[in-house]
C-alpha atoms as a PDB file:
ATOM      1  CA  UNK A   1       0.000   0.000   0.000  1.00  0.00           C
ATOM      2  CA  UNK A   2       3.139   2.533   0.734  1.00  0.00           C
ATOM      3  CA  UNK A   3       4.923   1.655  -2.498  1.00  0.00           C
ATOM      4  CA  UNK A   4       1.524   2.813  -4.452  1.00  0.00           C
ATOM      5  CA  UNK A   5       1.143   5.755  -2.093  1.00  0.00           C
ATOM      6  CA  UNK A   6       4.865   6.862  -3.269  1.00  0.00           C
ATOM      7  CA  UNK A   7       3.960   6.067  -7.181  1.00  0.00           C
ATOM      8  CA  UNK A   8       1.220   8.218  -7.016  1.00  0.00           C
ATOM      9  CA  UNK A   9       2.998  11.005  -4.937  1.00  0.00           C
ATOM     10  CA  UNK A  10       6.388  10.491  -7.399  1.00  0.00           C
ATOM     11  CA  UNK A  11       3.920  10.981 -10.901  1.00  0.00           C
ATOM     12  CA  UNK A  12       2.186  13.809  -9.289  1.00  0.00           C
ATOM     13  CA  UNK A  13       5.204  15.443  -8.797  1.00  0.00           C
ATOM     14  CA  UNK A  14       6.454  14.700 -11.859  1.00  0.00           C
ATOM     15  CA  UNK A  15       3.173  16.286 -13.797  1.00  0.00           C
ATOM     16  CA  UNK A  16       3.733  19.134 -11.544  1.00  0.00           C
ATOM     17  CA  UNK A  17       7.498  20.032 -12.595  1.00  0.00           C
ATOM     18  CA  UNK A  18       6.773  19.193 -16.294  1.00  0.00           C
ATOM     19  CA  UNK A  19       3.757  21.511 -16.059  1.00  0.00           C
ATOM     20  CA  UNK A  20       5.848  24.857 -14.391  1.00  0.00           C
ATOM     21  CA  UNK A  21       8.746  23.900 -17.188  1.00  0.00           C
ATOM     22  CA  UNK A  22       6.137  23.825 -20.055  1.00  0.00           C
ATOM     23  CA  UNK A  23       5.007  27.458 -18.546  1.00  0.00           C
ATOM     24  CA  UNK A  24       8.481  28.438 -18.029  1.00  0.00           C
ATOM     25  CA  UNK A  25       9.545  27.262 -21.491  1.00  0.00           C
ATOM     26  CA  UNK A  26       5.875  29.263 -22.930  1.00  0.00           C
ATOM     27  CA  UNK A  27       5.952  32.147 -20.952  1.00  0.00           C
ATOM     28  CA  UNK A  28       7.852  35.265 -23.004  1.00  0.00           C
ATOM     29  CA  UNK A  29       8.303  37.963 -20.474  1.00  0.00           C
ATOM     30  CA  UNK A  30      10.980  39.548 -21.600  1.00  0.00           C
ATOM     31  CA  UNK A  31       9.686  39.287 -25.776  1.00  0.00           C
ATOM     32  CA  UNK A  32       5.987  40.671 -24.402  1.00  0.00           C
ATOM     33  CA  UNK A  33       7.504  43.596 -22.094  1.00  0.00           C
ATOM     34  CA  UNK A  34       9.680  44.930 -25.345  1.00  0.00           C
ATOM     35  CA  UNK A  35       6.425  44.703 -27.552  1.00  0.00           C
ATOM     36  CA  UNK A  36       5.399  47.192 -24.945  1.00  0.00           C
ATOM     37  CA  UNK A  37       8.683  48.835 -25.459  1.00  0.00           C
ATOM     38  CA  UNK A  38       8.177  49.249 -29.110  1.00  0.00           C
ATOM     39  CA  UNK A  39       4.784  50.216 -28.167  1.00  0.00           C
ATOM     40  CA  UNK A  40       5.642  53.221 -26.358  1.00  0.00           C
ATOM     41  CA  UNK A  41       7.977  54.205 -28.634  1.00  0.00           C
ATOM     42  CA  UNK A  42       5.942  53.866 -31.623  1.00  0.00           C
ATOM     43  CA  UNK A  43       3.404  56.410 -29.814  1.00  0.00           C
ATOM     44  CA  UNK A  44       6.752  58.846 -28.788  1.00  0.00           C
ATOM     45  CA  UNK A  45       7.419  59.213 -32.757  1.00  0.00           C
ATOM     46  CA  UNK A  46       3.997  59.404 -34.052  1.00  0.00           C
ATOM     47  CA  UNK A  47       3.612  62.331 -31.630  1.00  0.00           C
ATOM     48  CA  UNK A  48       6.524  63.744 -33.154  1.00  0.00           C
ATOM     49  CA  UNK A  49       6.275  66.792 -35.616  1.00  0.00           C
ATOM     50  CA  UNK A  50       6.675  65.138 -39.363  1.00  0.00           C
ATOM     51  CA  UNK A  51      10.206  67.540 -39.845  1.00  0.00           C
ATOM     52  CA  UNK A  52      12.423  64.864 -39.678  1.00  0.00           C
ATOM     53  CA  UNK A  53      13.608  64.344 -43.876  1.00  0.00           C
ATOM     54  CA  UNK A  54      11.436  61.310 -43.809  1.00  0.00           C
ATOM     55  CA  UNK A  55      13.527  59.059 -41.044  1.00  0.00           C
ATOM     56  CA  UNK A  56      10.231  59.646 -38.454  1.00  0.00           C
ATOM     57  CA  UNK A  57       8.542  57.880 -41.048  1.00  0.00           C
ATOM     58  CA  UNK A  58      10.954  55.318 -41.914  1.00  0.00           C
ATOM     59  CA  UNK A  59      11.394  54.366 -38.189  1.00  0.00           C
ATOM     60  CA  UNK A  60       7.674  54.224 -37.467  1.00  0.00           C
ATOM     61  CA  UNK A  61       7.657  51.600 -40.259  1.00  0.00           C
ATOM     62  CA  UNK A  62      10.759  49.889 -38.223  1.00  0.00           C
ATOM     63  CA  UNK A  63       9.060  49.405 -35.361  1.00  0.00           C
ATOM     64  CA  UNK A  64       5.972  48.035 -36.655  1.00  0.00           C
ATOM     65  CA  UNK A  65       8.508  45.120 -38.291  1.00  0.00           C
ATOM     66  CA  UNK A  66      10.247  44.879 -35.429  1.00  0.00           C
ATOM     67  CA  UNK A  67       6.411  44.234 -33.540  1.00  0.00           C
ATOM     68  CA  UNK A  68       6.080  42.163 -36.206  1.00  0.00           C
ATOM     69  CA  UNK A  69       8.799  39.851 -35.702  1.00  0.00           C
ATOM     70  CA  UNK A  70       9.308  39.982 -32.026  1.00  0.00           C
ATOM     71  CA  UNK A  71       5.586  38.466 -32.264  1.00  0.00           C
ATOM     72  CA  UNK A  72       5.933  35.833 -34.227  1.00  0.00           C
ATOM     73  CA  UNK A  73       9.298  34.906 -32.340  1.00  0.00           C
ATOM     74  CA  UNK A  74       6.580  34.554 -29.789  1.00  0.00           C
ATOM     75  CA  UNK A  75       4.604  32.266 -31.510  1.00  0.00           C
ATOM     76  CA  UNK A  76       7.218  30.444 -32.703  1.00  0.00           C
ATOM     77  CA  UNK A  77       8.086  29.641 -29.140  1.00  0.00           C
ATOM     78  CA  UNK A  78       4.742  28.197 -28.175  1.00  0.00           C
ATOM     79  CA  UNK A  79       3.752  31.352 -26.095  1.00  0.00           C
END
């Protein structure tokens, strides 16, 4: 009866640590807080005045690649 006990207790704990490593592995907090990043930024330059020879322009359309791909590096990690 103790050596089923201790199976059962063993494969729980073994769900247990493969489920916090699967969310470990998933979770992106540092590639979601620079999307935010970006985010800001993105808003900083739109509010810019448009006097900038076209670069405000070209740099708004940097960040919204660089959303892009920091999203689908995301993705491609499971989160």
């Amino acid at each position: 009866m103790t050596t089923s006990f201790a199976r059962k207790a063993l494969l729980g704990a073994a769900i247990t640590a493969s489920m916090g490593i699967g969310y470990a592995i998933g979770a992106q907090p540092h590639m979601t807080e620079t999307i935010t990043l970006l985010q800001s930024a993105r808003g900083e330059l739109a509010a810019a005045t448009p006097n900038k020879g076209g670069h405000r322009e070209r740099a708004l359309g940097l960040i919204d690649q660089a959303i892009g791909e920091v999203r689908a590096g995301i993705a491609f990690a499971g989160g």
